[in-house]
C-alpha atoms as a PDB file:
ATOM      1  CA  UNK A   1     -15.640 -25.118  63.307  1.00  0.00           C
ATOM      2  CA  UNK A   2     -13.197 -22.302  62.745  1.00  0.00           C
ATOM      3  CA  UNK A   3     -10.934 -24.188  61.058  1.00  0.00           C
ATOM      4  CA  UNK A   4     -13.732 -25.699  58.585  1.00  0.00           C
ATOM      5  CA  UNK A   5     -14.645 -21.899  58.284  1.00  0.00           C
ATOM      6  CA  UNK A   6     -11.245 -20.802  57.739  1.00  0.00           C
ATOM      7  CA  UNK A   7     -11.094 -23.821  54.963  1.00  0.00           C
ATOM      8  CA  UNK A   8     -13.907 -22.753  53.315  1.00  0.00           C
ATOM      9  CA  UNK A   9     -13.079 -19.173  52.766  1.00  0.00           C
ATOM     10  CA  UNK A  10      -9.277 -20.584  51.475  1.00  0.00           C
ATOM     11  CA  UNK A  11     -11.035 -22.501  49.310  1.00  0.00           C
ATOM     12  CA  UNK A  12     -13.529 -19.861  48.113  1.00  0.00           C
ATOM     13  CA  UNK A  13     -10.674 -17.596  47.314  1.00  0.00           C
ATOM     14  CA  UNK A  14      -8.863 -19.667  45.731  1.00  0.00           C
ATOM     15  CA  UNK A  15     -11.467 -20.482  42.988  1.00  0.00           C
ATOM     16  CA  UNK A  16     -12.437 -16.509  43.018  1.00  0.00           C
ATOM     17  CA  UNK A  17      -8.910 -16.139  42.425  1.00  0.00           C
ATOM     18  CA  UNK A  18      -8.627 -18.608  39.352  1.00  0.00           C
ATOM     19  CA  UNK A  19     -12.185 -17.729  37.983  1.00  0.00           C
ATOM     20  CA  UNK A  20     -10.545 -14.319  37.696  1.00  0.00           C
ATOM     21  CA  UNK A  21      -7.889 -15.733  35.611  1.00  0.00           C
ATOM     22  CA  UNK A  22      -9.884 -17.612  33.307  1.00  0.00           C
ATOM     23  CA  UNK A  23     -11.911 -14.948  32.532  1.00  0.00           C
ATOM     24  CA  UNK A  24      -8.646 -12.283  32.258  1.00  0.00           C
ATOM     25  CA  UNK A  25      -7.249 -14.826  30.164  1.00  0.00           C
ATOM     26  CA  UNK A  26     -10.318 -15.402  27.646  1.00  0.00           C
ATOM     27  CA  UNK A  27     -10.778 -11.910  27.017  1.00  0.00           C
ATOM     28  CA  UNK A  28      -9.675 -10.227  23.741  1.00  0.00           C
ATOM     29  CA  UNK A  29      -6.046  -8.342  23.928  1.00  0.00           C
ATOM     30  CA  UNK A  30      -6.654  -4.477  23.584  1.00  0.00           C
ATOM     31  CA  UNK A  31      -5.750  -3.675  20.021  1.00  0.00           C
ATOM     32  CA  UNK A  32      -2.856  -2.901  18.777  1.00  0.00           C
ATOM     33  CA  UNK A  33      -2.719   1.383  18.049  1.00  0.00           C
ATOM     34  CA  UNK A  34      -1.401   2.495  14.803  1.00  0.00           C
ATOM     35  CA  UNK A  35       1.536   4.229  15.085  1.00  0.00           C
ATOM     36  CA  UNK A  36       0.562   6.363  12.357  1.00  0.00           C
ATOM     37  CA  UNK A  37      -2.630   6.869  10.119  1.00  0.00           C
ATOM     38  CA  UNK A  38      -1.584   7.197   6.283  1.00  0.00           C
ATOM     39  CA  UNK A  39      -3.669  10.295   4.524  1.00  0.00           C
ATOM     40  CA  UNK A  40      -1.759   9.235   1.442  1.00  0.00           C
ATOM     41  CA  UNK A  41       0.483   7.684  -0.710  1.00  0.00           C
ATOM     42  CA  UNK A  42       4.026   8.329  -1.597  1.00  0.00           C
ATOM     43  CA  UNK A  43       6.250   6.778  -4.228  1.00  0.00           C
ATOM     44  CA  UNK A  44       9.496   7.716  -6.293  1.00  0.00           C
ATOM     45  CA  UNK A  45      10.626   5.804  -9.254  1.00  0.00           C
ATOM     46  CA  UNK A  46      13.490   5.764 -11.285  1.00  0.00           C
ATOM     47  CA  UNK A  47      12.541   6.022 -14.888  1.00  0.00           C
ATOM     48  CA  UNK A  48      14.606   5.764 -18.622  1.00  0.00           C
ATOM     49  CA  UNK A  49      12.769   9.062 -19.991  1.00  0.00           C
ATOM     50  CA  UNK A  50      11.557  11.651 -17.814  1.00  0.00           C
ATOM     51  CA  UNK A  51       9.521  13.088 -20.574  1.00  0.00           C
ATOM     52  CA  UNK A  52       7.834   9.975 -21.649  1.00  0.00           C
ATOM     53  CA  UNK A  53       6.796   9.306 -17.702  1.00  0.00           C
ATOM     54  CA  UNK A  54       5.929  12.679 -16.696  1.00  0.00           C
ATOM     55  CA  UNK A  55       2.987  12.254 -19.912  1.00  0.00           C
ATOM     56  CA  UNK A  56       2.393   8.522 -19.106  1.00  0.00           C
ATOM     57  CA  UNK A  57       1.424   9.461 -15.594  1.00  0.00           C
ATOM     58  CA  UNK A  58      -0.291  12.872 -16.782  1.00  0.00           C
ATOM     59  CA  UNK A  59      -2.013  10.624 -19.294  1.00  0.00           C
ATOM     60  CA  UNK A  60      -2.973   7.379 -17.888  1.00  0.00           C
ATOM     61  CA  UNK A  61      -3.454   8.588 -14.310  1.00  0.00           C
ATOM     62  CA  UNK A  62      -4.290  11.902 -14.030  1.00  0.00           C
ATOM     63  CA  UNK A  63      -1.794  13.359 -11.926  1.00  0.00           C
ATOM     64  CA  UNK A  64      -0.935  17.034 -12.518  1.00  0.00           C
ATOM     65  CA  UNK A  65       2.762  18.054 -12.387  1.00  0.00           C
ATOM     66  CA  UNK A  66       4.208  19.813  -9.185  1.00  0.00           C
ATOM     67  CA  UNK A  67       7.471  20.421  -9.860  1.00  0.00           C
ATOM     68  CA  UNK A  68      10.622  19.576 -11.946  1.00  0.00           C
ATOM     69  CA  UNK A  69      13.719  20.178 -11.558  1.00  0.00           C
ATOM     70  CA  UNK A  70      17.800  19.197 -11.078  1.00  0.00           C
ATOM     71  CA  UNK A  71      18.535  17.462  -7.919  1.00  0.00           C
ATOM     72  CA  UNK A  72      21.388  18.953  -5.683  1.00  0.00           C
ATOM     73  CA  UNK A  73      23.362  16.071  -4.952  1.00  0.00           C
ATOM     74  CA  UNK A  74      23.483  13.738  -8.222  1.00  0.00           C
ATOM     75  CA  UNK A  75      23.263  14.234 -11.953  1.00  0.00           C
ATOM     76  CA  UNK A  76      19.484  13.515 -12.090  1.00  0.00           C
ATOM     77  CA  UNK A  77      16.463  15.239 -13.161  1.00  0.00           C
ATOM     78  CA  UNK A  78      13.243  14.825 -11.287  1.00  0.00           C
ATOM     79  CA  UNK A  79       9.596  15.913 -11.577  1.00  0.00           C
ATOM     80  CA  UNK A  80       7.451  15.080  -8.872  1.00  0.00           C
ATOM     81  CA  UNK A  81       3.354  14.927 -10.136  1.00  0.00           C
ATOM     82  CA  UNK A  82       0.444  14.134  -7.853  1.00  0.00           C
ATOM     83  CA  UNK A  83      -3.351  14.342  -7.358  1.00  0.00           C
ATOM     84  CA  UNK A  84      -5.691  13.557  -4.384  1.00  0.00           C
ATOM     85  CA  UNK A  85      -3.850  12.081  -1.589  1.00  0.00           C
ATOM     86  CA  UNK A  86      -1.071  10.811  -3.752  1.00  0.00           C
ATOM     87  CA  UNK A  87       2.529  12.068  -5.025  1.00  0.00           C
ATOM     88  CA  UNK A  88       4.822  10.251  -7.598  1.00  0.00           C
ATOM     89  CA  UNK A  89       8.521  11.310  -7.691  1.00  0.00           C
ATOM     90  CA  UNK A  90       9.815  10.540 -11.231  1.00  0.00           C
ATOM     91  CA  UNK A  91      13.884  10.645 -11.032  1.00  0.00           C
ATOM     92  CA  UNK A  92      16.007  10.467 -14.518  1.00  0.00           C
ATOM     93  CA  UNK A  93      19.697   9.841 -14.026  1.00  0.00           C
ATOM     94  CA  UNK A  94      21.354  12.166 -16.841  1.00  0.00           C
ATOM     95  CA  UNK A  95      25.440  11.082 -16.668  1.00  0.00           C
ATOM     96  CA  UNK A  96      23.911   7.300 -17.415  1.00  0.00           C
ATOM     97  CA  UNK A  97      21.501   5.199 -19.374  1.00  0.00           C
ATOM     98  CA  UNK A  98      19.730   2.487 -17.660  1.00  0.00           C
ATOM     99  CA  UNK A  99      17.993  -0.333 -19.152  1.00  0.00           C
ATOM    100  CA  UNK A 100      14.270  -0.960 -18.236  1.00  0.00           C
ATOM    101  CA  UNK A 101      13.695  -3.107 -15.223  1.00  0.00           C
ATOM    102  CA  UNK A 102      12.306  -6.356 -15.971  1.00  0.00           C
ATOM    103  CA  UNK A 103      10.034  -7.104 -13.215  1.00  0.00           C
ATOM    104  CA  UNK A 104       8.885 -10.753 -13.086  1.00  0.00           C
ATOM    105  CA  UNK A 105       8.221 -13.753 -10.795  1.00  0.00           C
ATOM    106  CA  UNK A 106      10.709 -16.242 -12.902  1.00  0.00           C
ATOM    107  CA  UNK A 107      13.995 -13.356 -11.834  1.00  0.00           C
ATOM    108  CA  UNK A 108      13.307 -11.576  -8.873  1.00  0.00           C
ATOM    109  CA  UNK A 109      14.817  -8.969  -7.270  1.00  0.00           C
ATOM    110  CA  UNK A 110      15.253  -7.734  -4.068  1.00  0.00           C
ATOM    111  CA  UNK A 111      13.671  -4.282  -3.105  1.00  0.00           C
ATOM    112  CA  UNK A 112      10.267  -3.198  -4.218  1.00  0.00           C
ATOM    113  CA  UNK A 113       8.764  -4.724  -6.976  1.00  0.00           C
ATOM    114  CA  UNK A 114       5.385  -2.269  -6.997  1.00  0.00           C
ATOM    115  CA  UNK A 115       3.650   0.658  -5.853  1.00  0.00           C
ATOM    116  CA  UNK A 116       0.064   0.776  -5.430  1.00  0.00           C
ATOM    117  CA  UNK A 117      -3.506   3.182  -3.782  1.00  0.00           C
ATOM    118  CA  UNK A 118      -6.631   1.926  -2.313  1.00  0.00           C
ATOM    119  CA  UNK A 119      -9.327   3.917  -4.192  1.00  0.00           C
ATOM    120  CA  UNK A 120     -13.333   4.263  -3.118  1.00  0.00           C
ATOM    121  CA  UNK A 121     -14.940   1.625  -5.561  1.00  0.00           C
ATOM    122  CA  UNK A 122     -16.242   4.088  -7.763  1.00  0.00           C
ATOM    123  CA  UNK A 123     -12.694   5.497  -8.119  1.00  0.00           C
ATOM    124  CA  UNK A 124     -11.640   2.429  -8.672  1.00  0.00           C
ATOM    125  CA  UNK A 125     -14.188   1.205 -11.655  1.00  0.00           C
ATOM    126  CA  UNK A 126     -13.241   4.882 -13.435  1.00  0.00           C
ATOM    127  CA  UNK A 127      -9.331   3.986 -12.913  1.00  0.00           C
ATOM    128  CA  UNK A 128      -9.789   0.677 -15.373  1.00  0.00           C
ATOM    129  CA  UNK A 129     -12.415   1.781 -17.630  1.00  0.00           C
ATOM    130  CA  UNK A 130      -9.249   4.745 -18.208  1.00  0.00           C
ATOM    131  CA  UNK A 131      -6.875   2.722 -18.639  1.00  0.00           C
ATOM    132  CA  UNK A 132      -8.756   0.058 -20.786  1.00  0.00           C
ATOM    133  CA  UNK A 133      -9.667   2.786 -23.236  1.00  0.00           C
ATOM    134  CA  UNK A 134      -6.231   3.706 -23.654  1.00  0.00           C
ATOM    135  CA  UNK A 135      -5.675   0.091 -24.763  1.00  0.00           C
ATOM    136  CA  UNK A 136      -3.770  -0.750 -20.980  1.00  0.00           C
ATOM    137  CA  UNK A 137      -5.601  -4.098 -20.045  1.00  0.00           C
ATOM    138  CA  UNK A 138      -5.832  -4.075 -15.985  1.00  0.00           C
ATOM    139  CA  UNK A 139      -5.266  -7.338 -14.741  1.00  0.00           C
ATOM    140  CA  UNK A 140      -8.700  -7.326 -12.038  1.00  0.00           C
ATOM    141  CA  UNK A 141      -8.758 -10.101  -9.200  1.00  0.00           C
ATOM    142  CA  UNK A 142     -10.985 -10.391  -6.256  1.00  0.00           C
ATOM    143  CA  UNK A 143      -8.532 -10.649  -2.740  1.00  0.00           C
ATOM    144  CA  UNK A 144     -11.667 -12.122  -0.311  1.00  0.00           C
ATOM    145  CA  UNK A 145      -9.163 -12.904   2.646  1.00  0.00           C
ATOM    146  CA  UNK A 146      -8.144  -9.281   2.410  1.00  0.00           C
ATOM    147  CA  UNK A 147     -11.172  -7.621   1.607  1.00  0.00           C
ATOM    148  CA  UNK A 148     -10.555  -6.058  -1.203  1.00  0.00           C
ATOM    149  CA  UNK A 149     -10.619  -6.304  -5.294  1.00  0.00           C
ATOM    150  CA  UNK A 150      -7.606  -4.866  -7.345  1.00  0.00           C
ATOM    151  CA  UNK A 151      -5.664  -4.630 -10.860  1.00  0.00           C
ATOM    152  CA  UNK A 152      -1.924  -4.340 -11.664  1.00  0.00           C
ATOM    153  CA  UNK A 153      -0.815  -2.455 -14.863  1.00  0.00           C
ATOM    154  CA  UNK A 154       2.297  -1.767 -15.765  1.00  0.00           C
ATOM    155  CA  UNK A 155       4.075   2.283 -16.418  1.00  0.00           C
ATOM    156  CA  UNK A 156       5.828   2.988 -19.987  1.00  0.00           C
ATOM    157  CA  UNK A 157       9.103   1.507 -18.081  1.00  0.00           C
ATOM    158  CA  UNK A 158       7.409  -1.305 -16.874  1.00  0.00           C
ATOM    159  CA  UNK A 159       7.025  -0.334 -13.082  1.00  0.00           C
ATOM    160  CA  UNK A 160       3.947  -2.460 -11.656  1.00  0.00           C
ATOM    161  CA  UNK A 161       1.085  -0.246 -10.232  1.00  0.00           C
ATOM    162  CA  UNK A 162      -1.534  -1.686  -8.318  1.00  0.00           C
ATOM    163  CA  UNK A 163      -5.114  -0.159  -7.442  1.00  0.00           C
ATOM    164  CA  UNK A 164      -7.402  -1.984  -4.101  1.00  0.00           C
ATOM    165  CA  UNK A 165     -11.016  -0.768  -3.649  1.00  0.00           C
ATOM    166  CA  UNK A 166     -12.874  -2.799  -0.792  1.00  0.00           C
ATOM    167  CA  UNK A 167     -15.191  -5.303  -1.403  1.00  0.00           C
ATOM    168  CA  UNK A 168     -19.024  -4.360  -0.687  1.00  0.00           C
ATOM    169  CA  UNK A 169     -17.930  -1.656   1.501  1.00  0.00           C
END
């Protein structure tokens, strides 16, 4: 009898034991933490005419200059403009001329090929209706695996800018 007993409980713990597993294993993993929560967006761009891109971005977008000036430790000039939550650094080599980048799918190129925000949907509808009325057409797609609806234009050098907004959020 003890050793039927002594079975029993062997047995018992061993199916506690996997039962515990199982249902360990079929939980969710804890998510993964951020290591950082963005407040903002940050881009610098290399540009043919300082000038012409300080008003383009003044113009087209809004943003309010925050400072210009010569950079310490090339021959450039830079302005740096921004607006809520978001700073563009504008940087104009002066001992040089550089041709426009051409940024297409048929020649790519490594590094980055655009720079982008994710605007409230109200934000985002003022954005185009801008930009449209200053005759830039915004290229507007729907994204429904990500969530979210967006446009591309391009900057008076060609740069690609992209807006998000969430969809029905």
């Amino acid at each position: 009898m003890k050793a039927r007993t002594a079975f029993t409980r062997a047995w018992l713990a061993a199916l506690l034991a996997l039962a515990l597993t199982l249902s360990v294993s079929a939980q969710a993993p804890p998510p993964i933490q951020p290591r950082f929560i963005a407040r903002g967006a940050f881009v610098a761009l290399v540009v043919t005419d300082l000038d012409a891109s300080v008003r383009w971005y003044q113009t087209n977008l809004g943003l309010h200059p925050i400072k210009r000036g010569k950079s310490p430790r090339v021959a450039a000039e830079t302005a740096v403009l921004g607006s809520h939550n978001i700073l563009v650094e504008l940087i104009h080599y002066t001992d040089r001329s550089l041709p426009k980048r051409e940024i297409n799918d048929s020649t790519p190129v490594a590094g980055p090929i655009k720079a982008g925000a994710i605007v409230d949907p109200a934000g985002f509808d003022e954005i185009a209706k801008h930009l449209q009325s200053r005759g830039i057409e915004p290229r507007s797609f729907n994204d429904k695996e990500m969530g979210y609806r967006s446009f591309i234009v391009r900057d008076n050098d060609g740069n690609l800018i992209q807006f998000f907004a969430a969809i029905g959020r």
